[in-house]
C-alpha atoms as a PDB file:
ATOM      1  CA  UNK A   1       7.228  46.787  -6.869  1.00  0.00           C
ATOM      2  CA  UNK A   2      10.382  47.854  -6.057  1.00  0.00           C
ATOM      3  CA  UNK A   3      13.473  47.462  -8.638  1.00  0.00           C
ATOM      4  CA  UNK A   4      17.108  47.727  -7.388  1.00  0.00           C
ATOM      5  CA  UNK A   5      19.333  49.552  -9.436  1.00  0.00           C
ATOM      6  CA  UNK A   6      23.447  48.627  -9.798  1.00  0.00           C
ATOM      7  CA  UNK A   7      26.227  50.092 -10.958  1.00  0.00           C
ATOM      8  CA  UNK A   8      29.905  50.306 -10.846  1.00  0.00           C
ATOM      9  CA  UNK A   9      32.789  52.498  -9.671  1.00  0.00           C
ATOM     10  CA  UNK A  10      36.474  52.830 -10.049  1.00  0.00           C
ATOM     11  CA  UNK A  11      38.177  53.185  -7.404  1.00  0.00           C
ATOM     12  CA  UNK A  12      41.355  56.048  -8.047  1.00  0.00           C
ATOM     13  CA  UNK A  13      43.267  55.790  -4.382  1.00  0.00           C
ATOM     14  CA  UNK A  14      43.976  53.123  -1.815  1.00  0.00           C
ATOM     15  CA  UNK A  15      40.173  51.180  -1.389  1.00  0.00           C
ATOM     16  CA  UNK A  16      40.392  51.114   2.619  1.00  0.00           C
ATOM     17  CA  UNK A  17      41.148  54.890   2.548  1.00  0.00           C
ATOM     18  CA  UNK A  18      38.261  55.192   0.073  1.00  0.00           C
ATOM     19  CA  UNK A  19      35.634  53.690   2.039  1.00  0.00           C
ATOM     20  CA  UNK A  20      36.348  55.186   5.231  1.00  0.00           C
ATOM     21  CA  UNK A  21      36.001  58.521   3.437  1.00  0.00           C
ATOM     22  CA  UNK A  22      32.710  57.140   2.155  1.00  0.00           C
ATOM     23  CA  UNK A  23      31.634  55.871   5.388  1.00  0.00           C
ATOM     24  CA  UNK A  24      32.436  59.561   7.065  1.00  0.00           C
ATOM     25  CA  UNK A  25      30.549  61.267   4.036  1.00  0.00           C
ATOM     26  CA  UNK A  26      27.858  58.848   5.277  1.00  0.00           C
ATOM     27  CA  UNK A  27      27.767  59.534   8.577  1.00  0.00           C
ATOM     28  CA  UNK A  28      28.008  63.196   8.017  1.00  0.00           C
ATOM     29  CA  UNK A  29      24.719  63.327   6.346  1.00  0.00           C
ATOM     30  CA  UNK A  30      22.936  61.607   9.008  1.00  0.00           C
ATOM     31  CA  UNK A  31      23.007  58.062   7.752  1.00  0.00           C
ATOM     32  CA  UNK A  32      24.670  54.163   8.440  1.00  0.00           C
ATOM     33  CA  UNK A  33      27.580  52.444   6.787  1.00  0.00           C
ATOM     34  CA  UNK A  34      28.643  49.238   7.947  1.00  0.00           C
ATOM     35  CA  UNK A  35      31.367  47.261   5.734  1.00  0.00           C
ATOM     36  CA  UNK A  36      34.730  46.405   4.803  1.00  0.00           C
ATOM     37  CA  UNK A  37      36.858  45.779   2.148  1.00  0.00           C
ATOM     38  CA  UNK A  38      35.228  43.052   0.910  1.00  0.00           C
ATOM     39  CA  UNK A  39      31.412  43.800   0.783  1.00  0.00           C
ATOM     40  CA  UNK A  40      28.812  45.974   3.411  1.00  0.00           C
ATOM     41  CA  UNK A  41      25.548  48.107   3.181  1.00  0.00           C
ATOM     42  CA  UNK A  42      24.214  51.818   4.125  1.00  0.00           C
ATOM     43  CA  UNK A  43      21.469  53.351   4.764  1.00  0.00           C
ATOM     44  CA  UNK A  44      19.900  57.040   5.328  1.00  0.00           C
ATOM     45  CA  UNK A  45      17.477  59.142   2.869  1.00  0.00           C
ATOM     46  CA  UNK A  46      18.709  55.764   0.089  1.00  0.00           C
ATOM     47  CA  UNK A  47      19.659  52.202   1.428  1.00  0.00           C
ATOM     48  CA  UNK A  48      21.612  50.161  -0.448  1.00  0.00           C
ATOM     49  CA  UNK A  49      25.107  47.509  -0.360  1.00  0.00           C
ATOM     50  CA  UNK A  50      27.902  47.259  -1.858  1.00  0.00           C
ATOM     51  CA  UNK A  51      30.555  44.464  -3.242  1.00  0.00           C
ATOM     52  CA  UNK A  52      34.445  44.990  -3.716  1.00  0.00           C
ATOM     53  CA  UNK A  53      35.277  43.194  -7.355  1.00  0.00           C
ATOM     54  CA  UNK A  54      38.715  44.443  -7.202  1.00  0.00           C
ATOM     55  CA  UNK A  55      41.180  46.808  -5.784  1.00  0.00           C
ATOM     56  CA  UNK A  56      39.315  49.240  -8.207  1.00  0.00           C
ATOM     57  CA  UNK A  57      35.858  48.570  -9.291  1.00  0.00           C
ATOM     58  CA  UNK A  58      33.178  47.835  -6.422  1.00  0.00           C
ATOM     59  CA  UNK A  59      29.426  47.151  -7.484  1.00  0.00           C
ATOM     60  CA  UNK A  60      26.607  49.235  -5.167  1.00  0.00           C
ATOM     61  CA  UNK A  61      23.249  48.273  -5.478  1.00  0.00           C
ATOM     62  CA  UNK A  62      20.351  50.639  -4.076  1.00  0.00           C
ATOM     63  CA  UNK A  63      17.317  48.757  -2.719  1.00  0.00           C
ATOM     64  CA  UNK A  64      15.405  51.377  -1.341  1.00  0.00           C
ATOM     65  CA  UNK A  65      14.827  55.162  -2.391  1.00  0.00           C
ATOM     66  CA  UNK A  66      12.155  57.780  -2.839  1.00  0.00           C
ATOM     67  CA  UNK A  67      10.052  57.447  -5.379  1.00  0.00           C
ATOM     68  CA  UNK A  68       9.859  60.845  -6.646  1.00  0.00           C
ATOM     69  CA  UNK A  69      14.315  60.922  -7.063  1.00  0.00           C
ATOM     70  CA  UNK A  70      15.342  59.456 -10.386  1.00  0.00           C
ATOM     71  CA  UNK A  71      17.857  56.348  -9.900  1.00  0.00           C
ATOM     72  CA  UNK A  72      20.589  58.029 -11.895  1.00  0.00           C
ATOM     73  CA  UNK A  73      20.317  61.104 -10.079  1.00  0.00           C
ATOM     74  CA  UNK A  74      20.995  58.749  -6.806  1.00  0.00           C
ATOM     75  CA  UNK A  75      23.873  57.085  -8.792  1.00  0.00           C
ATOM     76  CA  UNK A  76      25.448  60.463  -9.547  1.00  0.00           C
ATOM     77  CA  UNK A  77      25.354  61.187  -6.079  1.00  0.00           C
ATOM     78  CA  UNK A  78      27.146  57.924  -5.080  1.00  0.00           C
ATOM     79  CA  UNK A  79      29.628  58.278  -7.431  1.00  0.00           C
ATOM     80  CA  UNK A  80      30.777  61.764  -5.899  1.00  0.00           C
ATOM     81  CA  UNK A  81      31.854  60.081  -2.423  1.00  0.00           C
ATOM     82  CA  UNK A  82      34.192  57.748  -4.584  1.00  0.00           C
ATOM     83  CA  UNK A  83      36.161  60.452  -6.198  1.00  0.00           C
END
């Protein structure tokens, strides 16, 4: 059985800007994005969505990643496209 895992990130700069540097990140790496400012998914080696709570704070959920890579470590990784 698979468990999703969610967390939150702040959001520092203008949120359109953000997720189109995301999305390029994304892309770069061989993988999907497909959103907007107010909610949208991704997919690649991890597959997962994503909510916008505020101008500053959107939830991601992953739904799908390998088994042998730690959630947090996946987290961590997420977060680093945000910053």
């Amino acid at each position: 059985m698979r468990v999703a895992h969610t967390f939150k990130v702040s959001i520092n700069n203008d949120l359109s800007s953000t997720l189109k540097k995301v999305e390029k990140a994304i892309v770069k790496n061989g993988g999907k994005f497909k959103g907007n400012t107010d909610k949208g998914g991704f997919s690649g080696k991890v597959k997962g969505e994503y909510v916008v709570l505020s101008k500053d704070k959107v939830e991601i959920t992953i739904t799908r990643k390998p088994f042998v890579i730690p959630s947090r470590k996946i987290e961590s990784a997420i977060r680093e496209y945000f910053i």
